[in-house]
C-alpha atoms as a PDB file:
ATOM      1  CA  UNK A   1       0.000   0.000   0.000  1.00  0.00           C
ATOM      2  CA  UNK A   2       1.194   3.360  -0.670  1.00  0.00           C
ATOM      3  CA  UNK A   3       1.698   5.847   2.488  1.00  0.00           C
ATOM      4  CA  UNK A   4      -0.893   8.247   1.740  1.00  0.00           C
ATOM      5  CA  UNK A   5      -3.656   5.813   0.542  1.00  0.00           C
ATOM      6  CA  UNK A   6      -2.811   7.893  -3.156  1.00  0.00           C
ATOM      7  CA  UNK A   7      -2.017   6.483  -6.335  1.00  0.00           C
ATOM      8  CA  UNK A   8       1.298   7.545  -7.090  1.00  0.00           C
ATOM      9  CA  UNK A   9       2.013   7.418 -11.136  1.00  0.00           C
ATOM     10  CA  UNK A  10       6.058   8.073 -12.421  1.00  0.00           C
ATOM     11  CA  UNK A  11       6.729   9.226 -15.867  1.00  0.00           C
ATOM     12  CA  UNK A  12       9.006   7.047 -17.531  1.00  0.00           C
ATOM     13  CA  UNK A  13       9.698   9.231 -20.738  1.00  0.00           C
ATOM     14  CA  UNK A  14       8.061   9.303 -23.340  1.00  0.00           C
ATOM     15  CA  UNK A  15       4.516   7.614 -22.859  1.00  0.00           C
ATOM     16  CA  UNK A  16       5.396   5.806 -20.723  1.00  0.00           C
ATOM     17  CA  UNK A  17       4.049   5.565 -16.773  1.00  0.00           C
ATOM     18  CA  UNK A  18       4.624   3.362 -13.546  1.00  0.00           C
ATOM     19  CA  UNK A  19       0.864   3.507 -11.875  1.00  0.00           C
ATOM     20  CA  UNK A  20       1.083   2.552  -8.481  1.00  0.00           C
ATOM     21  CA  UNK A  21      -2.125   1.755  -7.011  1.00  0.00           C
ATOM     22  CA  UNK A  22      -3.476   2.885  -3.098  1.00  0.00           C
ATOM     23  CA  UNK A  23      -3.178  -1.208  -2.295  1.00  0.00           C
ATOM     24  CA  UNK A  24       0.390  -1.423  -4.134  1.00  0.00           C
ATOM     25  CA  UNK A  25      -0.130  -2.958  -7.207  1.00  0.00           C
ATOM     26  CA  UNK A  26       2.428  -2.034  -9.991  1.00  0.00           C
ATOM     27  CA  UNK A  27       1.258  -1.397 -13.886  1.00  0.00           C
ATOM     28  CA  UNK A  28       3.469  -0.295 -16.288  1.00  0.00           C
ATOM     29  CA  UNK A  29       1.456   1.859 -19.446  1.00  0.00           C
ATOM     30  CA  UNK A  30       3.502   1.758 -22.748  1.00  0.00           C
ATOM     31  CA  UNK A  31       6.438  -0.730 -21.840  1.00  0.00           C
ATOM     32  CA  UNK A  32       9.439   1.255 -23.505  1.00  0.00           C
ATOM     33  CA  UNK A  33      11.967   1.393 -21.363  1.00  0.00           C
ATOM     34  CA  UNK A  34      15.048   0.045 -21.892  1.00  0.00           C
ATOM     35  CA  UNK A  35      16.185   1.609 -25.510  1.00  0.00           C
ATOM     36  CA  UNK A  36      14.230   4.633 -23.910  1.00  0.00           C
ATOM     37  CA  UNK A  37      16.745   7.655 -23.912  1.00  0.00           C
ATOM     38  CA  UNK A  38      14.011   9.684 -21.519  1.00  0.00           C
ATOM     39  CA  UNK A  39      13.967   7.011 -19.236  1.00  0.00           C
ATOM     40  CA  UNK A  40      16.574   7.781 -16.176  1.00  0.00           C
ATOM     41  CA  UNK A  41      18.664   5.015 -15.813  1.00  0.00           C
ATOM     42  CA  UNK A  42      17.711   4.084 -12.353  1.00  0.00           C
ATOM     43  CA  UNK A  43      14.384   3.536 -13.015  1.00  0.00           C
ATOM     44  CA  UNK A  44      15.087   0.789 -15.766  1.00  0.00           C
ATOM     45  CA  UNK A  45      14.857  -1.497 -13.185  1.00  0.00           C
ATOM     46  CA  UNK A  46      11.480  -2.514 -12.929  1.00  0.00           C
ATOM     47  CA  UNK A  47      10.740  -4.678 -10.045  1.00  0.00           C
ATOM     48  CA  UNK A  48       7.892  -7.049  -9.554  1.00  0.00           C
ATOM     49  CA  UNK A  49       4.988  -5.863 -11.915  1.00  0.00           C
ATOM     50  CA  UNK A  50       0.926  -7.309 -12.000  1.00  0.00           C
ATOM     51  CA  UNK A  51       0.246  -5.825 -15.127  1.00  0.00           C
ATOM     52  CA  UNK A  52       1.124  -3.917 -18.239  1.00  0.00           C
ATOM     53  CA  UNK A  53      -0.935  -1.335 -20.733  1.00  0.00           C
ATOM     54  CA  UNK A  54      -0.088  -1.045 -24.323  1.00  0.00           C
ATOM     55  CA  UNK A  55      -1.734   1.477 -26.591  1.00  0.00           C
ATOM     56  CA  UNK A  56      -0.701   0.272 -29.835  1.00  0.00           C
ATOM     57  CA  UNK A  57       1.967  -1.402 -31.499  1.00  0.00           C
ATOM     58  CA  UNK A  58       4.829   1.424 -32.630  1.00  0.00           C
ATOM     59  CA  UNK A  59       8.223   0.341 -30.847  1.00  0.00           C
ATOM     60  CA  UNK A  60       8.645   3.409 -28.904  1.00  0.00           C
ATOM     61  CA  UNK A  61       5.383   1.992 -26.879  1.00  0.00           C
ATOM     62  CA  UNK A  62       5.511  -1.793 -27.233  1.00  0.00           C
ATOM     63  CA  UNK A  63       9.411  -1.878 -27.214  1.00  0.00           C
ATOM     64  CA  UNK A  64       9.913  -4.165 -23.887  1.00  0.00           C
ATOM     65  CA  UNK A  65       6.781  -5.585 -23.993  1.00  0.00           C
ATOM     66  CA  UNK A  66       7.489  -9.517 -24.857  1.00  0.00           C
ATOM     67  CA  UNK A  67      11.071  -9.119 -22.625  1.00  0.00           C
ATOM     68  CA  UNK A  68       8.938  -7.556 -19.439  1.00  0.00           C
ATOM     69  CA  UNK A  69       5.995  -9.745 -19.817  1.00  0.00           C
ATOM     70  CA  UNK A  70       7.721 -12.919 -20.101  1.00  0.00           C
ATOM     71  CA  UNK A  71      10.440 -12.205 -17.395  1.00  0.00           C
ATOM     72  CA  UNK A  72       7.470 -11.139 -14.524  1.00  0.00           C
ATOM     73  CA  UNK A  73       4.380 -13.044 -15.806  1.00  0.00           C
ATOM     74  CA  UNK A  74       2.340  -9.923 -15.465  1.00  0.00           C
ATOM     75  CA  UNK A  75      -0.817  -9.608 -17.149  1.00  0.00           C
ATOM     76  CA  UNK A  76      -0.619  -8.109 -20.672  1.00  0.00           C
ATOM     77  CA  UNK A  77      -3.478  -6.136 -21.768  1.00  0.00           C
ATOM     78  CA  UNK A  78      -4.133  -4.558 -25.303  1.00  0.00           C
ATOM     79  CA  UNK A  79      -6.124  -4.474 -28.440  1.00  0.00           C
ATOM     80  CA  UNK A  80      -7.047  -8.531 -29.564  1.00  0.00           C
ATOM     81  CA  UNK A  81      -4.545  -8.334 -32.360  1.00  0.00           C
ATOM     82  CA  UNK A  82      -1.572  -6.975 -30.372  1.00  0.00           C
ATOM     83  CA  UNK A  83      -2.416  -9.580 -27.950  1.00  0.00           C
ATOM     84  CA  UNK A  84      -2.095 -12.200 -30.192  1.00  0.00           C
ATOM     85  CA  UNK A  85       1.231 -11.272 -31.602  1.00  0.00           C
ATOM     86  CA  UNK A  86       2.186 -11.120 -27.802  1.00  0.00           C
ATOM     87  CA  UNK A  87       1.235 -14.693 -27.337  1.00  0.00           C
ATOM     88  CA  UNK A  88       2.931 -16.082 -30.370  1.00  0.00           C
ATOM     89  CA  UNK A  89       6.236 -13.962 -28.777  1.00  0.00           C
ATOM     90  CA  UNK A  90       5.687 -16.394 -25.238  1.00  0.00           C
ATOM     91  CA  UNK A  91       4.184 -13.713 -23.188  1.00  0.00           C
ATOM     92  CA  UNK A  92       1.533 -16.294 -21.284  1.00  0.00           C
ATOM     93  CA  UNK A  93      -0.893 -14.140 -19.812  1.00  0.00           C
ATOM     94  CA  UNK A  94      -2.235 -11.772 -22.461  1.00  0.00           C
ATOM     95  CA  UNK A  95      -5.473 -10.178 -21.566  1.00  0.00           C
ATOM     96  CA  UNK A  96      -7.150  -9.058 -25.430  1.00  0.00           C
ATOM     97  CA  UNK A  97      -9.668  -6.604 -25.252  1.00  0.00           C
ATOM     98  CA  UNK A  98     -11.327  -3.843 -27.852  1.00  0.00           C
ATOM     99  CA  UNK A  99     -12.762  -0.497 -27.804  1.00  0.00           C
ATOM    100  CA  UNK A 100     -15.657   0.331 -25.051  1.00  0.00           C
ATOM    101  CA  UNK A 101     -14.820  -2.986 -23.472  1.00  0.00           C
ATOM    102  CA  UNK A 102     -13.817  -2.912 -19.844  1.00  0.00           C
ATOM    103  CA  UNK A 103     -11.927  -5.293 -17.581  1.00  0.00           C
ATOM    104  CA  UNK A 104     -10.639  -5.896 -14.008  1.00  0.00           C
ATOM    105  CA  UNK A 105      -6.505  -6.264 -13.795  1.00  0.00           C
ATOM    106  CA  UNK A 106      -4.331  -5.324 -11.137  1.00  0.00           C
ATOM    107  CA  UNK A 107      -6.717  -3.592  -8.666  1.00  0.00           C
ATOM    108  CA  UNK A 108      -8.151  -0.908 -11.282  1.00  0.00           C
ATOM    109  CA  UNK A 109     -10.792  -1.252 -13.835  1.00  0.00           C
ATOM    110  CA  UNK A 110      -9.550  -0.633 -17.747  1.00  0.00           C
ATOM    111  CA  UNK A 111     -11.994   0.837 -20.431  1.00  0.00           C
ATOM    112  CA  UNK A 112     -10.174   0.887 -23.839  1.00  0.00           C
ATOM    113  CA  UNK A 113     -11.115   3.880 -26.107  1.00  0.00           C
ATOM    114  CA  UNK A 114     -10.445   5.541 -29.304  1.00  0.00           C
ATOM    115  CA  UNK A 115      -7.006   7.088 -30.649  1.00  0.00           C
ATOM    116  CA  UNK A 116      -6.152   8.596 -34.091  1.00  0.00           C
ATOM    117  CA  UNK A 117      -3.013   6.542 -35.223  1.00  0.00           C
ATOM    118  CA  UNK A 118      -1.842   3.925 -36.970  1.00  0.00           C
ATOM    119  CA  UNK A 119      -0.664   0.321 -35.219  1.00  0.00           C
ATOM    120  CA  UNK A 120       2.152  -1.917 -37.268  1.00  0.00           C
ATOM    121  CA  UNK A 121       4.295  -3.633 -35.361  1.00  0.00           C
ATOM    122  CA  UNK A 122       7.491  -3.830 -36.557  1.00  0.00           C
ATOM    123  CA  UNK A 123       8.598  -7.773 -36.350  1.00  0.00           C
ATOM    124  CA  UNK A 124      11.837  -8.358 -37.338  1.00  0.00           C
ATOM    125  CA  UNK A 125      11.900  -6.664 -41.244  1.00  0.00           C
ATOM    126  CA  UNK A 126       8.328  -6.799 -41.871  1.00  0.00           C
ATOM    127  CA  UNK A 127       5.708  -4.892 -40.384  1.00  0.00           C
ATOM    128  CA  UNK A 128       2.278  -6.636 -39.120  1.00  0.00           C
ATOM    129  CA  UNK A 129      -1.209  -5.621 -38.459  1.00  0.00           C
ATOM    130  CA  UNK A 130      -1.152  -4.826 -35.090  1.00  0.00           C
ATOM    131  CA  UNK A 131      -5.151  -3.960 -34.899  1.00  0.00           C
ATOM    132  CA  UNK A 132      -5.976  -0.046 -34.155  1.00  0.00           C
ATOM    133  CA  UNK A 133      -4.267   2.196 -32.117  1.00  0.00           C
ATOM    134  CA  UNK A 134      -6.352   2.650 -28.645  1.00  0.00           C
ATOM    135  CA  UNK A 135      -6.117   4.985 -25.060  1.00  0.00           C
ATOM    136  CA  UNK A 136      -7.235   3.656 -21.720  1.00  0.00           C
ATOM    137  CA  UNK A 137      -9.370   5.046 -19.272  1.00  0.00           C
ATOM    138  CA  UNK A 138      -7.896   3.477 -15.735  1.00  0.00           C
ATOM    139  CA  UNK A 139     -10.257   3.764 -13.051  1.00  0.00           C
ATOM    140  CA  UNK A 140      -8.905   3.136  -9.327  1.00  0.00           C
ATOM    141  CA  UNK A 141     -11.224   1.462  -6.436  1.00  0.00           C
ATOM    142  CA  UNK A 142     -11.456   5.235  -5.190  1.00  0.00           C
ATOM    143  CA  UNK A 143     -12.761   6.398  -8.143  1.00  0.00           C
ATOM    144  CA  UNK A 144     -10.268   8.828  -9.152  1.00  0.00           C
ATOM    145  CA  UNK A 145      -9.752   8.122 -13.205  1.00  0.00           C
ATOM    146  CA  UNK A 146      -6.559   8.424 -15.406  1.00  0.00           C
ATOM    147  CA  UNK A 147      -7.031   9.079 -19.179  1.00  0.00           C
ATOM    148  CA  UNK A 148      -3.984   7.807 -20.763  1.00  0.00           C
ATOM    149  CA  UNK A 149      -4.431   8.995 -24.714  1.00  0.00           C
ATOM    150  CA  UNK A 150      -1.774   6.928 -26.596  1.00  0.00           C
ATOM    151  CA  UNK A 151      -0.415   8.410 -29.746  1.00  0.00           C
ATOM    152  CA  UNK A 152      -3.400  10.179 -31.324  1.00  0.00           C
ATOM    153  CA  UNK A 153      -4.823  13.359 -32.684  1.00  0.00           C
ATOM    154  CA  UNK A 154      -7.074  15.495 -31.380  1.00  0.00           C
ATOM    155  CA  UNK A 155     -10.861  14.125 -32.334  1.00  0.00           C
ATOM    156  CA  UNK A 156     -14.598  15.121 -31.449  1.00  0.00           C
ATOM    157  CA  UNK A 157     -15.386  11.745 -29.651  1.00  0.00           C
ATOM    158  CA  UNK A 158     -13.069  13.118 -26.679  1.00  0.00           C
ATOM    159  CA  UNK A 159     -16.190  14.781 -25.488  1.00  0.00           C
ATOM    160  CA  UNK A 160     -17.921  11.382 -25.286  1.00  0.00           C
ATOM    161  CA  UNK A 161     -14.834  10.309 -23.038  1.00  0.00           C
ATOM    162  CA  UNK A 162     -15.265  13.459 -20.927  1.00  0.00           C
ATOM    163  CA  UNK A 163     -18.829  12.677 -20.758  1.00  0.00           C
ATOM    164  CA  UNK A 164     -19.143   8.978 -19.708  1.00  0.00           C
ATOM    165  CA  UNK A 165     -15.908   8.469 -17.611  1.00  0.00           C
ATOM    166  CA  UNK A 166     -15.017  12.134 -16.127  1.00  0.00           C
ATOM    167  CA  UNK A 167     -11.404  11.557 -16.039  1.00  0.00           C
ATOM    168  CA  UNK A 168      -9.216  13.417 -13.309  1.00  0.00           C
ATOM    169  CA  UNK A 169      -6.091  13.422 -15.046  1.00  0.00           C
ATOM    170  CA  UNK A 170      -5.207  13.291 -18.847  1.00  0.00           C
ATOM    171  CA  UNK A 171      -1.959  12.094 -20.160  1.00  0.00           C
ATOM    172  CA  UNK A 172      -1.923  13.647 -23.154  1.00  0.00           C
ATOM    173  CA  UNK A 173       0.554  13.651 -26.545  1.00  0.00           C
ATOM    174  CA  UNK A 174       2.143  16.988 -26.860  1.00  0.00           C
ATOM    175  CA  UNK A 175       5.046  16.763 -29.070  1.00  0.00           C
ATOM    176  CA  UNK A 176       3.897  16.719 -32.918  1.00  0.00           C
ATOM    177  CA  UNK A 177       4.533  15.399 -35.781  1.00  0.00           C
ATOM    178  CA  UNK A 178       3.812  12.145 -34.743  1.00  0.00           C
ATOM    179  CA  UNK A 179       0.602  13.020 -32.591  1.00  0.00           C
ATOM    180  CA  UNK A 180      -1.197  15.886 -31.963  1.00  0.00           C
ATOM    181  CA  UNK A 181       0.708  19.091 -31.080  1.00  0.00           C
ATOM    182  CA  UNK A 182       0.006  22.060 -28.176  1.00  0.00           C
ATOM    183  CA  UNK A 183      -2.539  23.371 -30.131  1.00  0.00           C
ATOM    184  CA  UNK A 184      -4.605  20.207 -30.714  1.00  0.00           C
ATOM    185  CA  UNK A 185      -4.221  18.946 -27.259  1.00  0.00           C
ATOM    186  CA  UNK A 186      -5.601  22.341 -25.919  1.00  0.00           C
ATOM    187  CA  UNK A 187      -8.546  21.768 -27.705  1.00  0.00           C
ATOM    188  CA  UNK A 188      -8.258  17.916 -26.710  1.00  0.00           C
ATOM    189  CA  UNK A 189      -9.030  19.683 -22.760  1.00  0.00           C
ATOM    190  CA  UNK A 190     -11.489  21.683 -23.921  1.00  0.00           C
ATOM    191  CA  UNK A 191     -13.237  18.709 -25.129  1.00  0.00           C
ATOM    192  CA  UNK A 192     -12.420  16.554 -21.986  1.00  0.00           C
ATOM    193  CA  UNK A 193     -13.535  19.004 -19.483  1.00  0.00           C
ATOM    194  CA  UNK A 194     -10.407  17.801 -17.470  1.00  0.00           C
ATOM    195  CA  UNK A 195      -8.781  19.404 -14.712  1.00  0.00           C
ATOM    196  CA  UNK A 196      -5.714  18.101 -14.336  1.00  0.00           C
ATOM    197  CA  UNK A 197      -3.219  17.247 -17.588  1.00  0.00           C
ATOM    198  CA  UNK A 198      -0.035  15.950 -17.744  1.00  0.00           C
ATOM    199  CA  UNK A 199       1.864  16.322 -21.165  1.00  0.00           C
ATOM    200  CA  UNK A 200       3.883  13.469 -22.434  1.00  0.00           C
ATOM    201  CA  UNK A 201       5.060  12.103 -25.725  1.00  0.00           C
ATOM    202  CA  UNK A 202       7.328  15.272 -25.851  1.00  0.00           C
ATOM    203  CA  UNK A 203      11.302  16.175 -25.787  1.00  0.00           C
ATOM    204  CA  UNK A 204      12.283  12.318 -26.477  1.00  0.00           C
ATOM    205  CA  UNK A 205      13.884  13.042 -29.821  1.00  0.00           C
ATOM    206  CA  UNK A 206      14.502  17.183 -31.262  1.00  0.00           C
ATOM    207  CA  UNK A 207      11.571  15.743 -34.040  1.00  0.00           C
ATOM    208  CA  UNK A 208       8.813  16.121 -30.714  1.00  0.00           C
ATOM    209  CA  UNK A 209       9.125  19.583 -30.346  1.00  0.00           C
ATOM    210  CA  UNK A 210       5.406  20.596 -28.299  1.00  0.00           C
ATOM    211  CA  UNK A 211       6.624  21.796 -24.793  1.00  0.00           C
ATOM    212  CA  UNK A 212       4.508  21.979 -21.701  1.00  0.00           C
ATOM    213  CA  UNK A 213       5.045  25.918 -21.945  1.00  0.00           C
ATOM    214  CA  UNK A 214       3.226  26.263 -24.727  1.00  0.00           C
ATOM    215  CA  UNK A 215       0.250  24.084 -23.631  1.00  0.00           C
ATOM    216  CA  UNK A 216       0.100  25.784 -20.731  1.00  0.00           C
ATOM    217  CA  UNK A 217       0.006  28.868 -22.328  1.00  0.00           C
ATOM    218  CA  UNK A 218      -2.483  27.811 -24.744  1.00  0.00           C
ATOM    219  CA  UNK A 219      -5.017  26.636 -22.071  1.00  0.00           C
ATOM    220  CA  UNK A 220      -4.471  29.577 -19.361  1.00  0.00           C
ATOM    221  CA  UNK A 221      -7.542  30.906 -19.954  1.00  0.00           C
ATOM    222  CA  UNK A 222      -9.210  27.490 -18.962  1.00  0.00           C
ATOM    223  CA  UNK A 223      -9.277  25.998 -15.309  1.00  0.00           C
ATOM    224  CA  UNK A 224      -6.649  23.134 -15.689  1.00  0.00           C
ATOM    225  CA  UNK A 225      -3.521  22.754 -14.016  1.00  0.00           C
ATOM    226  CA  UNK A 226      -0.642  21.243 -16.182  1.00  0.00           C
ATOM    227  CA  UNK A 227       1.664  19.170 -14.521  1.00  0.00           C
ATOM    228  CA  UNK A 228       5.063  19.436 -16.462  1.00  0.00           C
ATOM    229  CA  UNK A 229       6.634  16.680 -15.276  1.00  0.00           C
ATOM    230  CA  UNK A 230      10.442  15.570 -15.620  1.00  0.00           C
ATOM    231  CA  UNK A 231      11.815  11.746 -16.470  1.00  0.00           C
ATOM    232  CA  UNK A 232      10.744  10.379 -13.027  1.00  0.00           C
ATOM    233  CA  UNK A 233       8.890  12.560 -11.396  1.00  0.00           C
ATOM    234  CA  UNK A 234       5.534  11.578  -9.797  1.00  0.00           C
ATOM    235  CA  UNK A 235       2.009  12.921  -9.663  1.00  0.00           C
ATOM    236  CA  UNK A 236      -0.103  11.965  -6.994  1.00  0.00           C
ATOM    237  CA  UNK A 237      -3.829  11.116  -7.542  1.00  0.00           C
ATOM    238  CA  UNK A 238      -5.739  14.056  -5.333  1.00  0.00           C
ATOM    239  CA  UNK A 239      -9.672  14.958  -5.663  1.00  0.00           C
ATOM    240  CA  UNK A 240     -10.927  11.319  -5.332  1.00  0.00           C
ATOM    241  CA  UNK A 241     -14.486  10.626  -5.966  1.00  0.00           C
ATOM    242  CA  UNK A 242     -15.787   8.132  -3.996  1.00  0.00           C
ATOM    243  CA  UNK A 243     -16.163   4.622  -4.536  1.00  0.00           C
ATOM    244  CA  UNK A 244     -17.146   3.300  -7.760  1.00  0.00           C
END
């Protein structure tokens, strides 16, 4: 359990988080970490894990995936066709799921949604269908609810996600060229209705080049607080709703 009865989630780099739940169970969102050059060194050692998150199939998110699930046996949870793969690559428990499905892993309850992106998965010198590229809504047995995005654009359905799950926090793509940029994830809050952001997907490679400055500048007109985060810093899950 963590101290404060809080869920305590680290930025990895890149899009990738450790979620620590308020009982103590470890899931890792978008397992690149190794290869990662975000990714402080000392936090490439993973420890025991119950579960991983993968949005979609690109390498910078799915990266460690087959090495991490097959050396802890945590549950591996993504869209059918990325699961598959997984389980021809060994990984035993894969957990397949699809858009507006939920499911119970690790002590929170996981609702994929949409994303705008693509989803090959590079395997070996071909590239194969890896499904579509998905976000996950990650509700904790407080009720306080992360929106983790994936790699997409900004689209109108975010409102739907802002309507049916009220998410506290968004991790949200910032960097461009790949996903949406500051200006599309500004409108990406205004379509949330979320309170709390924290930009990723940003300042990996000089390609990315969205900052948290200008989202923040962007959206100061609005009532959100965006967290810019650093390689392994922590936010802390505050505001808690109740019990689902």
């Amino acid at each position: 359990m963590t101290r404060d009865g809080k869920a305590q989630l680290t930025w990895l780099g890149h899009s990738a988080f450790k979620l620590v739940t308020p009982s103590g169970k470890s899931l890792l969102i978008d397992p690149w970490i190794m290869d990662n050059p975000a990714c402080p060194e000392n936090l490439k050692v993973l420890g025991a894990l119950d579960a991983m998150l993968i949005t979609h199939g690109h390498l910078d998110h799915i990266g460690d995936a087959v090495t991490i699930g097959k050396k802890t046996g945590c549950a591996a949870v993504a869209i059918f066709e990325t699961a598959q793969w997984l389980a021809t690559k060994g990984v035993d428990d894969t957990r397949g799921m699809n858009k507006g499905g939920s499911q119970d892993v690790a002590d929170v309850r996981v609702t994929m949604v949409s994303a705008d992106h693509s989803c090959g998965i590079l395997d070996g010198d071909r590239i194969v269908y890896g499904g579509e590229a998905a976000g996950y809504v990650i509700e904790l047995s407080d009720g306080f609810t992360i929106y983790h995005a994936g790699d997409t654009n900004v689209f109108g359905d975010m409102a739907l996600i802002g309507e049916l799950y009220r998410p506290d926090v968004a991790l949200l793509p910032i960097g461009g060229l790949f996903t949406m940029g500051p200006r599309e994830a500004a409108k990406a809050i205004e379509l949330l209705g979320v309170k709390q952001v924290v930009p990723m997907h940003h300042g990996t490679f000089p390609a990315l080049q969205g900052t948290p400055k200008a989202l923040a500048e962007l959206t100061r007109h609005m009532d959100v607080d965006v967290h810019e985060l650093a390689p392994g810093e922590r936010f802390v899950s505050s505001r808690p709703k109740g019990p689902r």
